[in-house]
PDB file of N, CA and C in Angstrom:
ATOM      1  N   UNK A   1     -40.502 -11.610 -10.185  1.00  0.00           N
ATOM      2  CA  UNK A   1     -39.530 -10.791  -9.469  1.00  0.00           C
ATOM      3  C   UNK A   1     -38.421 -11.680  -8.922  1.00  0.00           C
ATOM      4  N   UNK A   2     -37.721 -10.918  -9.060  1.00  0.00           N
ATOM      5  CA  UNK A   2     -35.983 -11.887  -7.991  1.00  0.00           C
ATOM      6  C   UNK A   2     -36.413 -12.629  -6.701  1.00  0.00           C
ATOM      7  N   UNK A   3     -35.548 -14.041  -6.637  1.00  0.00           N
ATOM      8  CA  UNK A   3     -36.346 -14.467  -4.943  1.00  0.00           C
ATOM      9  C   UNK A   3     -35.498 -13.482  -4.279  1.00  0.00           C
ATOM     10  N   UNK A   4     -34.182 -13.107  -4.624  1.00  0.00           N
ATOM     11  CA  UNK A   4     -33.620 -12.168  -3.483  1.00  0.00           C
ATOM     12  C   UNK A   4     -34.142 -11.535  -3.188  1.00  0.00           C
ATOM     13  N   UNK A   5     -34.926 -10.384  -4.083  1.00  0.00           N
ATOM     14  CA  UNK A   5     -35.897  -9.085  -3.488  1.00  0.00           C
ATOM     15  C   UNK A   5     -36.637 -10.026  -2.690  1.00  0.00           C
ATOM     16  N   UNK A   6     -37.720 -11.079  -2.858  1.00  0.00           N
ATOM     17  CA  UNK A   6     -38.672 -11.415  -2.261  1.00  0.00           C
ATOM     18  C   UNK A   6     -38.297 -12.190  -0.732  1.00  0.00           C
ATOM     19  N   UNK A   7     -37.074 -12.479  -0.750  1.00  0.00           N
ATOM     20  CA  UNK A   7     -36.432 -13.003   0.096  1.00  0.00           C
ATOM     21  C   UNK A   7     -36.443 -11.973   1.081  1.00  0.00           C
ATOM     22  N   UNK A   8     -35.662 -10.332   0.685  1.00  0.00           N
ATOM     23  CA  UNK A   8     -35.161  -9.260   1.423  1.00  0.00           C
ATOM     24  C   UNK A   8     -36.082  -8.908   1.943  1.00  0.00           C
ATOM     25  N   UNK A   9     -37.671  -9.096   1.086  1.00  0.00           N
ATOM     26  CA  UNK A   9     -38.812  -8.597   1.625  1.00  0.00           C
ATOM     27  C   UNK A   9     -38.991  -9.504   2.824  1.00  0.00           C
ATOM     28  N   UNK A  10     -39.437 -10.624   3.269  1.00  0.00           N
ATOM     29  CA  UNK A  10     -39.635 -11.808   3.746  1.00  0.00           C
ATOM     30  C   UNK A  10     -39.018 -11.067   5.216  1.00  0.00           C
ATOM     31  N   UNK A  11     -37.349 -11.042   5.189  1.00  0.00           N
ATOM     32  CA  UNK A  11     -36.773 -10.238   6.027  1.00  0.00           C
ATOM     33  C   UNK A  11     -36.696  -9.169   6.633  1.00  0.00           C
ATOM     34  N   UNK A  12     -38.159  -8.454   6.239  1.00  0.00           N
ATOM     35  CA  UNK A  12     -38.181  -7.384   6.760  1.00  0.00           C
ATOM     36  C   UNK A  12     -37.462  -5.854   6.650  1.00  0.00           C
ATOM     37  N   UNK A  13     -36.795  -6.352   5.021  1.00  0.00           N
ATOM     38  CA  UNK A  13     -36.133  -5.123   4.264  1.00  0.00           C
ATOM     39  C   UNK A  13     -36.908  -3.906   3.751  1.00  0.00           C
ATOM     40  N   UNK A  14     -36.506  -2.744   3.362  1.00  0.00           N
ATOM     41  CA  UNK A  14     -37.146  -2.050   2.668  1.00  0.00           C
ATOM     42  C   UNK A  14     -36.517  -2.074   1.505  1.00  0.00           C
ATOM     43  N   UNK A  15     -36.920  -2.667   0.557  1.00  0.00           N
ATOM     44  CA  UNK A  15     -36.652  -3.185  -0.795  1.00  0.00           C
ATOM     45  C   UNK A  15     -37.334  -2.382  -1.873  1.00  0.00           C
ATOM     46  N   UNK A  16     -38.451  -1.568  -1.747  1.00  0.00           N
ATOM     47  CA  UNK A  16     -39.180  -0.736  -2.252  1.00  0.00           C
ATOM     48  C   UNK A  16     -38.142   0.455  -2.163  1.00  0.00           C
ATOM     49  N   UNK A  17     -37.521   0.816  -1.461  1.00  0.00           N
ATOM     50  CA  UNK A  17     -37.049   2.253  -0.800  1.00  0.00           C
ATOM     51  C   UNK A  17     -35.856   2.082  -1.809  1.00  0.00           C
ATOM     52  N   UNK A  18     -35.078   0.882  -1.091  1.00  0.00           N
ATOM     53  CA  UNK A  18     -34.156   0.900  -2.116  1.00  0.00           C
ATOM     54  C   UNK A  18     -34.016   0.739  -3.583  1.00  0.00           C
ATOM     55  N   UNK A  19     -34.740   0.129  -4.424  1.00  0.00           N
ATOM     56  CA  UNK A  19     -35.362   0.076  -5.774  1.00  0.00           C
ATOM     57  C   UNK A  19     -35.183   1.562  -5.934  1.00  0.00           C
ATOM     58  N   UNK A  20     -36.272   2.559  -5.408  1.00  0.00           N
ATOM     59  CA  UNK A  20     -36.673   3.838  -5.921  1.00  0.00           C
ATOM     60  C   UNK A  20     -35.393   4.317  -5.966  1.00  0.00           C
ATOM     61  N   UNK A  21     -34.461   4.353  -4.848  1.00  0.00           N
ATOM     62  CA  UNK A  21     -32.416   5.336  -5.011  1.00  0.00           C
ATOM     63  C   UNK A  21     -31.812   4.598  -6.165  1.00  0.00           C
ATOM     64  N   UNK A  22     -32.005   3.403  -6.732  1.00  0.00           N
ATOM     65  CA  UNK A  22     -31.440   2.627  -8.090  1.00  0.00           C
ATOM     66  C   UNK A  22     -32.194   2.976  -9.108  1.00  0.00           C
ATOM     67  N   UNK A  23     -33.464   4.165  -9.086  1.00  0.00           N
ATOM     68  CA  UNK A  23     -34.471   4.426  -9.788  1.00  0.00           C
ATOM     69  C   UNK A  23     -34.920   2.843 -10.739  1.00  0.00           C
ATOM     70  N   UNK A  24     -34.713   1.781  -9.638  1.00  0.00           N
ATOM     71  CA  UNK A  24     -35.731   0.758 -10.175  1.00  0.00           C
ATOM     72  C   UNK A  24     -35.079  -0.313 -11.114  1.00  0.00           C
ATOM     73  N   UNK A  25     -33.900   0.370 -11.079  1.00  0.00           N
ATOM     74  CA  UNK A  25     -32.591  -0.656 -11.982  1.00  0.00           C
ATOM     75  C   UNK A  25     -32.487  -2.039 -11.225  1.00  0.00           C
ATOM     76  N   UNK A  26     -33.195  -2.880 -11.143  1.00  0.00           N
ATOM     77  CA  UNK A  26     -33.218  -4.009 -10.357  1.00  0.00           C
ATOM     78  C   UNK A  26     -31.385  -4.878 -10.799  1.00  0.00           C
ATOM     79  N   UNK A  27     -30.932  -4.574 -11.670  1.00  0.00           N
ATOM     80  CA  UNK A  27     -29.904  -5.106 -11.950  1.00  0.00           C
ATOM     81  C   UNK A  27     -28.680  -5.122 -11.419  1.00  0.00           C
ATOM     82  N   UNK A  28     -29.087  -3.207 -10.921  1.00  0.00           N
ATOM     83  CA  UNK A  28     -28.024  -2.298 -10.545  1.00  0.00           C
ATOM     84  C   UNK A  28     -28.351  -2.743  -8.625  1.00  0.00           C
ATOM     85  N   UNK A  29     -29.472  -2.814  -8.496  1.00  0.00           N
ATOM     86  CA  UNK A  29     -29.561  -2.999  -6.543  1.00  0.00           C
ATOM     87  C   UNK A  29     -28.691  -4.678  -6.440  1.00  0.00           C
ATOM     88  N   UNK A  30     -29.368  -5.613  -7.558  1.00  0.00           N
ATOM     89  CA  UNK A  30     -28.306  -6.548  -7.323  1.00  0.00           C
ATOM     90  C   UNK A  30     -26.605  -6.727  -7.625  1.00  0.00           C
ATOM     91  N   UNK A  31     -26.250  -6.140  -8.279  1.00  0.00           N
ATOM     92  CA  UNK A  31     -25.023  -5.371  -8.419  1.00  0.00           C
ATOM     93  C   UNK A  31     -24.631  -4.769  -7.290  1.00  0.00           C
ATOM     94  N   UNK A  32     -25.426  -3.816  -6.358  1.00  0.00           N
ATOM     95  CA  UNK A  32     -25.122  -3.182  -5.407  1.00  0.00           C
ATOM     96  C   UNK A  32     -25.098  -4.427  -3.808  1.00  0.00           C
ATOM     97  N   UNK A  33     -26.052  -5.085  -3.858  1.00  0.00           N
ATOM     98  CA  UNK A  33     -26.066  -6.262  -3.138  1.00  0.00           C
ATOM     99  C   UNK A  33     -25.094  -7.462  -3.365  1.00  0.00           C
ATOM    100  N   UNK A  34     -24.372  -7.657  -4.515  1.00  0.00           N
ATOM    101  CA  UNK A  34     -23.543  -8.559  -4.780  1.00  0.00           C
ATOM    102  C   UNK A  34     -21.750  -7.600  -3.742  1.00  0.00           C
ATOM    103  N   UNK A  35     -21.792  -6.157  -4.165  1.00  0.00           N
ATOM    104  CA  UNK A  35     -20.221  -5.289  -3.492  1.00  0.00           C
ATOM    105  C   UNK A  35     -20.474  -5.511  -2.336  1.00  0.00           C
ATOM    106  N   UNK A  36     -21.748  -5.255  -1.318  1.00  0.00           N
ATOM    107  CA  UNK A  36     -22.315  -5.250  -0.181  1.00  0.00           C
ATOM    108  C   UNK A  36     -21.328  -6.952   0.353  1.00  0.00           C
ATOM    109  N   UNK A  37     -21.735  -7.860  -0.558  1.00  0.00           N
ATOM    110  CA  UNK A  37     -21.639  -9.082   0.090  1.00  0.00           C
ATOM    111  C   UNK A  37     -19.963  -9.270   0.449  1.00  0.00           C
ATOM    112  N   UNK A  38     -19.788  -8.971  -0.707  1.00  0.00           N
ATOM    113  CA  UNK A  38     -17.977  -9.131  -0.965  1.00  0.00           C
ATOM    114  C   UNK A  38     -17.503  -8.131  -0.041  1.00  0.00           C
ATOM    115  N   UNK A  39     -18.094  -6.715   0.661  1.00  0.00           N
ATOM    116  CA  UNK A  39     -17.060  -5.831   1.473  1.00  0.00           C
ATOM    117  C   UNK A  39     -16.481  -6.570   2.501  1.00  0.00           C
ATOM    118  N   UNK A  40     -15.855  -6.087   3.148  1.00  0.00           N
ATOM    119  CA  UNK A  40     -15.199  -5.923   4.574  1.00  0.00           C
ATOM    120  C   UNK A  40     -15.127  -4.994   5.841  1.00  0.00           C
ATOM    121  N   UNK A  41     -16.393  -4.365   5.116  1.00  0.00           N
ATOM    122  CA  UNK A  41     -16.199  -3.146   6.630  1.00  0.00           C
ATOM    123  C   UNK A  41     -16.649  -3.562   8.092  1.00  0.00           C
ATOM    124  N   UNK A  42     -17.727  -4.817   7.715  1.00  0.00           N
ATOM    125  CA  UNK A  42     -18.391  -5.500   9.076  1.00  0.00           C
ATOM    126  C   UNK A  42     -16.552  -5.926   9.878  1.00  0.00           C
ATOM    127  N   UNK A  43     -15.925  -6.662   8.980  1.00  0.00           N
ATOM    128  CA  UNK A  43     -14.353  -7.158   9.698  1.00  0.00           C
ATOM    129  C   UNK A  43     -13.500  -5.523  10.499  1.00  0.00           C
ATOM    130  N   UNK A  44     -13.543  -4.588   9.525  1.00  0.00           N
ATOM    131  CA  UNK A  44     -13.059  -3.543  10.045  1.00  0.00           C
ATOM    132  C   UNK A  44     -13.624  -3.114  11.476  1.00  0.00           C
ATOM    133  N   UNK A  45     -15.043  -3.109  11.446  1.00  0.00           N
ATOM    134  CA  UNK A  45     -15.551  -2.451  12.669  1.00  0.00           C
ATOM    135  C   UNK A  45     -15.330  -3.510  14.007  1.00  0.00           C
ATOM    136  N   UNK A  46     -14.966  -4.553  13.660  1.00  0.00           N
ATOM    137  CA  UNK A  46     -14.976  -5.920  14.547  1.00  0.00           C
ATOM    138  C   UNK A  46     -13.805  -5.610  15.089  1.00  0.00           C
ATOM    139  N   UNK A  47     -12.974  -5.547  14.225  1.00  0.00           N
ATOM    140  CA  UNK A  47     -11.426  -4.968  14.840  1.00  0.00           C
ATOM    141  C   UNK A  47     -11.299  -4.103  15.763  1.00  0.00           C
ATOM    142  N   UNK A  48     -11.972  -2.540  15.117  1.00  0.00           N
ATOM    143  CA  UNK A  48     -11.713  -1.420  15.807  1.00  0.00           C
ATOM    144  C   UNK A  48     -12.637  -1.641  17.156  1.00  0.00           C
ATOM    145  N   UNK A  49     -13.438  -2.488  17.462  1.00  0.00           N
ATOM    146  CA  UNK A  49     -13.998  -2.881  18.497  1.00  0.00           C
ATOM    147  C   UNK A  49     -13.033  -3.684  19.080  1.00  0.00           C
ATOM    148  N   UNK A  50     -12.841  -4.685  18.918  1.00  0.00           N
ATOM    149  CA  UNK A  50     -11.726  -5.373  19.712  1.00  0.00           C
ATOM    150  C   UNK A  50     -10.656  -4.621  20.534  1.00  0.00           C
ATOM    151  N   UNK A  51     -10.206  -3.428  19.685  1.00  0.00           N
ATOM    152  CA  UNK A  51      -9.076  -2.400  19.504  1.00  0.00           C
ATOM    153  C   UNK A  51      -9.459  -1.549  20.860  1.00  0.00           C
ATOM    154  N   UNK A  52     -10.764  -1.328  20.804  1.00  0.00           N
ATOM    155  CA  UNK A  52     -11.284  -0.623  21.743  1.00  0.00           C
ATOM    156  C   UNK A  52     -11.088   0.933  21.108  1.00  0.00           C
ATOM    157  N   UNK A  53     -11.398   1.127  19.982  1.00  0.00           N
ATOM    158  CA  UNK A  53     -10.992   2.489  19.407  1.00  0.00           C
ATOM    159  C   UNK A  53     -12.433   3.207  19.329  1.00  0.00           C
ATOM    160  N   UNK A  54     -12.561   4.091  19.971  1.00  0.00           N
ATOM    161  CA  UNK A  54     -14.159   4.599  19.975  1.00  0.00           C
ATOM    162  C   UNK A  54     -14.462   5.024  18.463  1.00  0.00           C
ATOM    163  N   UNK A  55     -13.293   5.834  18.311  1.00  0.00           N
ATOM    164  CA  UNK A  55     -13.243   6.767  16.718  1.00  0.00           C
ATOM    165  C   UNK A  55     -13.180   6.105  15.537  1.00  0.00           C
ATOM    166  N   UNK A  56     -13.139   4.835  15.669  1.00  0.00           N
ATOM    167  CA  UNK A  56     -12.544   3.577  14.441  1.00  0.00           C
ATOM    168  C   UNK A  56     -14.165   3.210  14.440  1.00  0.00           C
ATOM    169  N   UNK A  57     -14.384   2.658  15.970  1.00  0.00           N
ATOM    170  CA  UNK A  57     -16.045   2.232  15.686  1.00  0.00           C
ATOM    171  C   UNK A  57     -17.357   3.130  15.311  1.00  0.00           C
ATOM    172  N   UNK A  58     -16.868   4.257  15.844  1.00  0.00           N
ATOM    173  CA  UNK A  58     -17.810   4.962  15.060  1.00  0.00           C
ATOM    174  C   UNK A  58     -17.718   5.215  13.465  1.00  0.00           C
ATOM    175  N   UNK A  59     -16.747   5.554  13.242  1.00  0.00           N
ATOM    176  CA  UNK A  59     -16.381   5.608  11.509  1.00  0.00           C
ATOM    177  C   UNK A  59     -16.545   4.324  10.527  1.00  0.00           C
ATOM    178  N   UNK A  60     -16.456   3.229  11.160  1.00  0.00           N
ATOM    179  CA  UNK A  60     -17.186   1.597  10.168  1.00  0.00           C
ATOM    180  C   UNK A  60     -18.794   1.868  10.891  1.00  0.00           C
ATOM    181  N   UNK A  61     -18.942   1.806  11.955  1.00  0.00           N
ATOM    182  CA  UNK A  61     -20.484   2.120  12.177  1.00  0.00           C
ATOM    183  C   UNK A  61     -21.699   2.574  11.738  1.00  0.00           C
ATOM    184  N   UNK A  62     -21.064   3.926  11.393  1.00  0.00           N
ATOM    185  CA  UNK A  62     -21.496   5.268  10.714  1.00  0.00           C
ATOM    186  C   UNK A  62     -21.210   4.705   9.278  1.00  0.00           C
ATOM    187  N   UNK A  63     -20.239   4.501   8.718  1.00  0.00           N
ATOM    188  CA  UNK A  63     -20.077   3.740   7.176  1.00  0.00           C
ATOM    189  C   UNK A  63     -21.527   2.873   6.722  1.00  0.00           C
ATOM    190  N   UNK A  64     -21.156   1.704   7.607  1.00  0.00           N
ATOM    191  CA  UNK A  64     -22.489   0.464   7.550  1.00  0.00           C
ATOM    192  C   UNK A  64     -23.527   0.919   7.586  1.00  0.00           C
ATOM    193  N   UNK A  65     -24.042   2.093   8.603  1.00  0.00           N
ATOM    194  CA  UNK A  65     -25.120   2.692   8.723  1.00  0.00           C
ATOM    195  C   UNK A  65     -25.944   2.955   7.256  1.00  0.00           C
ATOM    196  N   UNK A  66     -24.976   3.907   6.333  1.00  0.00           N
ATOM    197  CA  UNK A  66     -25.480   4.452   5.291  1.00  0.00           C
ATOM    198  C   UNK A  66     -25.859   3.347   4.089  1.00  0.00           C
ATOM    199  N   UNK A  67     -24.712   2.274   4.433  1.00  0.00           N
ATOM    200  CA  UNK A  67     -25.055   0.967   3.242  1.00  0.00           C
ATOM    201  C   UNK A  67     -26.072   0.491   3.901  1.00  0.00           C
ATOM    202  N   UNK A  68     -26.260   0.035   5.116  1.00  0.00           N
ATOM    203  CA  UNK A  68     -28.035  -0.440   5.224  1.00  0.00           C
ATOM    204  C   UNK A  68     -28.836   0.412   4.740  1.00  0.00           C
ATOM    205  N   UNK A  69     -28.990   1.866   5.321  1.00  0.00           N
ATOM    206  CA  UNK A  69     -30.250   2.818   4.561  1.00  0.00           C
ATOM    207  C   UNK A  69     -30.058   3.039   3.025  1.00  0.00           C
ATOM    208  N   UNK A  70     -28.714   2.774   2.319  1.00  0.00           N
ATOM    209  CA  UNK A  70     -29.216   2.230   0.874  1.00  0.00           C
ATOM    210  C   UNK A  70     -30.096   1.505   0.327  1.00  0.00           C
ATOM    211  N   UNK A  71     -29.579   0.316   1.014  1.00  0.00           N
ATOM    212  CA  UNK A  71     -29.680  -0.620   0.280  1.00  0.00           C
ATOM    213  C   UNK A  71     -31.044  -1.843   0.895  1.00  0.00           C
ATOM    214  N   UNK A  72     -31.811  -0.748   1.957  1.00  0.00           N
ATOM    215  CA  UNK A  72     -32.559  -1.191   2.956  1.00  0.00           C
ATOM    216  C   UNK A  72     -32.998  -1.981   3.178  1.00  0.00           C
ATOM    217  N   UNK A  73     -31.653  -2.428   4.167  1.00  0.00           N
ATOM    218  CA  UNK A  73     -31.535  -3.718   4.853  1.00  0.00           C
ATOM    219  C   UNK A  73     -31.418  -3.165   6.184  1.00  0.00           C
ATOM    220  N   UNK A  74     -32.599  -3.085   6.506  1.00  0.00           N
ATOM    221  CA  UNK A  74     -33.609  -2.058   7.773  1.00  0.00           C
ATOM    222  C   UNK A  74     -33.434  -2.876   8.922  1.00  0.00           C
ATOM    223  N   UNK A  75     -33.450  -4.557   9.375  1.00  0.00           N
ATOM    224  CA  UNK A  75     -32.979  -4.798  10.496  1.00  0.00           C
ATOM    225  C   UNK A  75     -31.386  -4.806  10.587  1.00  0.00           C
ATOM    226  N   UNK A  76     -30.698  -4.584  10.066  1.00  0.00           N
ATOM    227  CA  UNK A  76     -29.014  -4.677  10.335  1.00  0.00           C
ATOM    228  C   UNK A  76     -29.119  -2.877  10.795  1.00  0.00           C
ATOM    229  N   UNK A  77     -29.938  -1.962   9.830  1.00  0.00           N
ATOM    230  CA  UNK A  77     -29.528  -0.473  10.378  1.00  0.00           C
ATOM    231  C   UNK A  77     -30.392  -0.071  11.949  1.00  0.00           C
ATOM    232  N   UNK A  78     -31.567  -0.853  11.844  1.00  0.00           N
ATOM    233  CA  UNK A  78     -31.456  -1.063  13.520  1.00  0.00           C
ATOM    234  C   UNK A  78     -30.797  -1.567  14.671  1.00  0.00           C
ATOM    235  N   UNK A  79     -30.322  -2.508  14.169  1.00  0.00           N
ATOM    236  CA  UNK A  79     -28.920  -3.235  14.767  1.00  0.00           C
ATOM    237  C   UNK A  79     -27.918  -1.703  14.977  1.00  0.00           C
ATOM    238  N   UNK A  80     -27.463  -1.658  14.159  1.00  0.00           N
ATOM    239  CA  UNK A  80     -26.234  -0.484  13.903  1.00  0.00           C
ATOM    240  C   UNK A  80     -26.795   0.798  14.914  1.00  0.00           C
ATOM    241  N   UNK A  81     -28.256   1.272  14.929  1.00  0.00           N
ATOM    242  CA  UNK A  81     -28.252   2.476  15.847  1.00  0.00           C
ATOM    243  C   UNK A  81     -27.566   2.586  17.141  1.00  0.00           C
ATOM    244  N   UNK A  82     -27.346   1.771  17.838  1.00  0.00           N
ATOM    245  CA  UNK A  82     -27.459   1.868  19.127  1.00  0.00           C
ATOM    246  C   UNK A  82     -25.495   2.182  19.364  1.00  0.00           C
ATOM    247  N   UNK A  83     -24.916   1.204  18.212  1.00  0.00           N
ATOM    248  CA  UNK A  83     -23.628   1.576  18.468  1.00  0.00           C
ATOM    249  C   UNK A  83     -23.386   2.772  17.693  1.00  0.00           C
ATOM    250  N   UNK A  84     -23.468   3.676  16.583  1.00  0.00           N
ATOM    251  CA  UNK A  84     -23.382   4.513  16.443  1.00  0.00           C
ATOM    252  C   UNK A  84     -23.863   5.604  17.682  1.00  0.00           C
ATOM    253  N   UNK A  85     -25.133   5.847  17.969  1.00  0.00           N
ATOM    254  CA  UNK A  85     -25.328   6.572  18.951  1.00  0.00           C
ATOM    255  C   UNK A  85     -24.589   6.487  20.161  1.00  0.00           C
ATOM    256  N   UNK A  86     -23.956   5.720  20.569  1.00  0.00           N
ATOM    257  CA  UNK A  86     -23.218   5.536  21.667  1.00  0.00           C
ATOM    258  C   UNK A  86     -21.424   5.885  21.768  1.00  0.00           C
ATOM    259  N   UNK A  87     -21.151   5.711  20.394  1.00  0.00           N
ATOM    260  CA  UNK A  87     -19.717   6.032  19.914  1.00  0.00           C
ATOM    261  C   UNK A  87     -19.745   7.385  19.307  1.00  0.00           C
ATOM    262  N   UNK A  88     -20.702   8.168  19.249  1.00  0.00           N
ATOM    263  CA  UNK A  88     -20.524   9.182  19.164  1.00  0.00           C
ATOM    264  C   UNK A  88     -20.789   9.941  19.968  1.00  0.00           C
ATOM    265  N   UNK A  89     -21.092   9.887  21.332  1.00  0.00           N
ATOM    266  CA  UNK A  89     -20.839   9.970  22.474  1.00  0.00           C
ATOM    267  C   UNK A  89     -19.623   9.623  23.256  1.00  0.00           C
ATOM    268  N   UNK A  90     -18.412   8.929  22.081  1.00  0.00           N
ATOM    269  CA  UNK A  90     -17.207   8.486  23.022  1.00  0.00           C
ATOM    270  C   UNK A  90     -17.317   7.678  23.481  1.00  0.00           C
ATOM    271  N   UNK A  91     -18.131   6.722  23.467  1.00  0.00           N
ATOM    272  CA  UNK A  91     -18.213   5.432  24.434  1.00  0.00           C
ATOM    273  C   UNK A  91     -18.213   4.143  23.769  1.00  0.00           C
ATOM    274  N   UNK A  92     -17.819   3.208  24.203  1.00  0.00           N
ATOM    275  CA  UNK A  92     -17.690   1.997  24.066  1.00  0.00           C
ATOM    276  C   UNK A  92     -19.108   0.824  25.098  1.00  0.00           C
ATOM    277  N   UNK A  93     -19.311   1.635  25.890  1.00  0.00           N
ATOM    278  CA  UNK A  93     -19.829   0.481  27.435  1.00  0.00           C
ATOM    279  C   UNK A  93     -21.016   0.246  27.110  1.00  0.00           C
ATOM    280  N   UNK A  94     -21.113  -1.123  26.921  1.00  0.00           N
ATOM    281  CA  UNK A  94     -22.534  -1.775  27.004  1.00  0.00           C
ATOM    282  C   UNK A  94     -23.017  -2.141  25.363  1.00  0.00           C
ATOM    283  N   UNK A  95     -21.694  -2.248  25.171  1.00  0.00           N
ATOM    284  CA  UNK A  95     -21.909  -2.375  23.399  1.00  0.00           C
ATOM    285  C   UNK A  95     -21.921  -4.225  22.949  1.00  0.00           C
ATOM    286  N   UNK A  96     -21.249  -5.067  23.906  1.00  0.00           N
ATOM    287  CA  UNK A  96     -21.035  -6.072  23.249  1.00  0.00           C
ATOM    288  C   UNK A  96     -22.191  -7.311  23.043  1.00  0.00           C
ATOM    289  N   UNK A  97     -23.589  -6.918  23.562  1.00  0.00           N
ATOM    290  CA  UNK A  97     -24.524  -7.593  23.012  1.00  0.00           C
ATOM    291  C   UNK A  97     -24.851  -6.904  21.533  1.00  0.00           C
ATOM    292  N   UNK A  98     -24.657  -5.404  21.126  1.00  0.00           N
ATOM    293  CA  UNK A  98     -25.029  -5.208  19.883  1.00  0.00           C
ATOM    294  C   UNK A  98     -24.101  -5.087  19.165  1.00  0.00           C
ATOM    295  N   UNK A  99     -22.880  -5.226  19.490  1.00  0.00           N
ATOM    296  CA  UNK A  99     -22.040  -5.867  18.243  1.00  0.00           C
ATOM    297  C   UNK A  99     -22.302  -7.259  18.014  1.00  0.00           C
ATOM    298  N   UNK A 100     -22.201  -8.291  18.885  1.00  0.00           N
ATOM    299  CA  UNK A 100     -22.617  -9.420  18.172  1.00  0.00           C
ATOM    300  C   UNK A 100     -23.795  -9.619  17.476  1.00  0.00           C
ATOM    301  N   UNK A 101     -24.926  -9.014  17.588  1.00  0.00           N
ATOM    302  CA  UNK A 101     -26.548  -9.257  17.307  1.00  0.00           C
ATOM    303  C   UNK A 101     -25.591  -8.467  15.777  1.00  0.00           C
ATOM    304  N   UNK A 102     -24.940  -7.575  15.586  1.00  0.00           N
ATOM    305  CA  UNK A 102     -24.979  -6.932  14.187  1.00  0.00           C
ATOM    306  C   UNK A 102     -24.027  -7.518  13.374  1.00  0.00           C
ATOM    307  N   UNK A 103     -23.129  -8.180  14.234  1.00  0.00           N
ATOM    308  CA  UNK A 103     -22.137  -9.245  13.282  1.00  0.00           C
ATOM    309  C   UNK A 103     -22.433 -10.111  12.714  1.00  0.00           C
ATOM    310  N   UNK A 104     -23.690 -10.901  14.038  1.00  0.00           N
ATOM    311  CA  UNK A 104     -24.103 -12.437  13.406  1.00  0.00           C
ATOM    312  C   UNK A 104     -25.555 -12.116  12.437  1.00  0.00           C
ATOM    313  N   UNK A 105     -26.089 -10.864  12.247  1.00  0.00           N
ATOM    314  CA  UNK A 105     -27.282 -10.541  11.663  1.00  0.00           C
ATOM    315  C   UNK A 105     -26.320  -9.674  10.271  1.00  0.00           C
ATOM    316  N   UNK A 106     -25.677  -9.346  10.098  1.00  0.00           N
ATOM    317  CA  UNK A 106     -24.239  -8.767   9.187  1.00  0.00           C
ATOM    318  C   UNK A 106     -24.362 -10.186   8.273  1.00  0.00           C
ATOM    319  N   UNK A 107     -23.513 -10.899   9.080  1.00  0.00           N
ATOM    320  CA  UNK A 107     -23.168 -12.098   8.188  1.00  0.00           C
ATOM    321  C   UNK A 107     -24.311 -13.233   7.882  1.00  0.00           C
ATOM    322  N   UNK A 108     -25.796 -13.027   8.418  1.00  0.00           N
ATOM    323  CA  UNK A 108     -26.516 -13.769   7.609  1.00  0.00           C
ATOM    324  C   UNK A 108     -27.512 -13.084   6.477  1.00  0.00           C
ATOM    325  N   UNK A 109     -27.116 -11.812   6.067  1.00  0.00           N
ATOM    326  CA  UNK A 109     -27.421 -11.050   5.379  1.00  0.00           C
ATOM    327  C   UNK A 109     -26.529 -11.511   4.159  1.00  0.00           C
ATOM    328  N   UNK A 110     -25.036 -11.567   4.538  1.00  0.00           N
ATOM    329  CA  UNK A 110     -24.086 -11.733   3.790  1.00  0.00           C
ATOM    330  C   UNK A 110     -24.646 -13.217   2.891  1.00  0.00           C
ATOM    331  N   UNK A 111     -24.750 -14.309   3.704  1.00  0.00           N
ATOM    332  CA  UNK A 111     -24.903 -15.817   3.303  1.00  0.00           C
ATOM    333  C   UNK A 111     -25.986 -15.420   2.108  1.00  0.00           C
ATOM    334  N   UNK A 112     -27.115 -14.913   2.836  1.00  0.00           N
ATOM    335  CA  UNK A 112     -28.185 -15.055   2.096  1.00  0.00           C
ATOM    336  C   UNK A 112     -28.237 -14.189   0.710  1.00  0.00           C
ATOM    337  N   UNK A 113     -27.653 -13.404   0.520  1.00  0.00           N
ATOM    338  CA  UNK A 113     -27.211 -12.744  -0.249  1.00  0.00           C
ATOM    339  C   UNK A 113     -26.746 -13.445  -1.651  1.00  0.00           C
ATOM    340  N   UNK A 114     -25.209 -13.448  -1.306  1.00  0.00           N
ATOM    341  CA  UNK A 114     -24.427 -15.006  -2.117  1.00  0.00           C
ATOM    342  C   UNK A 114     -24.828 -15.876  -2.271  1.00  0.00           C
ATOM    343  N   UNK A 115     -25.529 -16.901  -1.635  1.00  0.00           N
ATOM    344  CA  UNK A 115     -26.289 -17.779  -1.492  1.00  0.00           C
ATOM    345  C   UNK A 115     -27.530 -17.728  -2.806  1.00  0.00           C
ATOM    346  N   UNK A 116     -28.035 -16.840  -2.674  1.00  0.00           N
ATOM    347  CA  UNK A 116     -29.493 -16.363  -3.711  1.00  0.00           C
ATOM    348  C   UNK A 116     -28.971 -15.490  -5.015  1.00  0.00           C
ATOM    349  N   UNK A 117     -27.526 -15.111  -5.497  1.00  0.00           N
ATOM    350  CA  UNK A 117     -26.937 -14.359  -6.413  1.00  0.00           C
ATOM    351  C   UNK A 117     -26.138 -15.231  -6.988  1.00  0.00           C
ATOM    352  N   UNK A 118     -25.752 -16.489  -6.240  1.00  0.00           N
ATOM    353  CA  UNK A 118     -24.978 -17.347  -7.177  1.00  0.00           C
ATOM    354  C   UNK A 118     -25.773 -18.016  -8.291  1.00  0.00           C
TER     355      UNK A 118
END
């Protein structure tokens, strides 16, 4: 098997879950894990946080949300609950320990990713 899968597993992914939505196309989840690496929506939501835009962070939030439960990478979409639930409530307050925990857990998803696909 791929070290990435075994890697993702290691990490506490659901790698099984996601396999079964690629109906098992292991080629196609790394394909899907290679766009994942290359996006930019983690930068977008960083912004609209900075921005202080409730409606910006919820909409990259809510985005990221659905690419973790793809592609289940299950600690980043736990990461992600707390600011979704909270920005869709309109709020911003008390967010900036879990934006960083999801930026710096974002981008070592990212490394490891590239890192194991090159």
């Amino acid at each position: 098997m791929n070290g990435l899968i075994e890697r993702l597993k290691t990490e506490h992914c659901d790698v099984d879950a996601a396999l079964d939505r690629c109906m098992d196309m292991e080629d196609l989840y790394m394909e899907l894990l290679q766009m994942f690496a290359d996006d930019t929506e983690i930068d977008k939501l960083h912004e609209a946080y900075e921005d202080h835009n409730v409606k910006e962070v919820f909409f990259h939030s809510h985005t990221l949300k659905g690419v973790y439960t793809n592609l289940g990478l299950t600690p980043l979409y736990e990461l992600d609950i707390p600011i979704v639930e909270t920005t869709r409530k309109g709020n911003l307050e008390g967010l900036d320990a879990s934006m960083m925990n999801l930026e710096k857990e974002h981008r070592h998803f990212v490394s490891l990713i590239k890192e194991l696909l090159s």
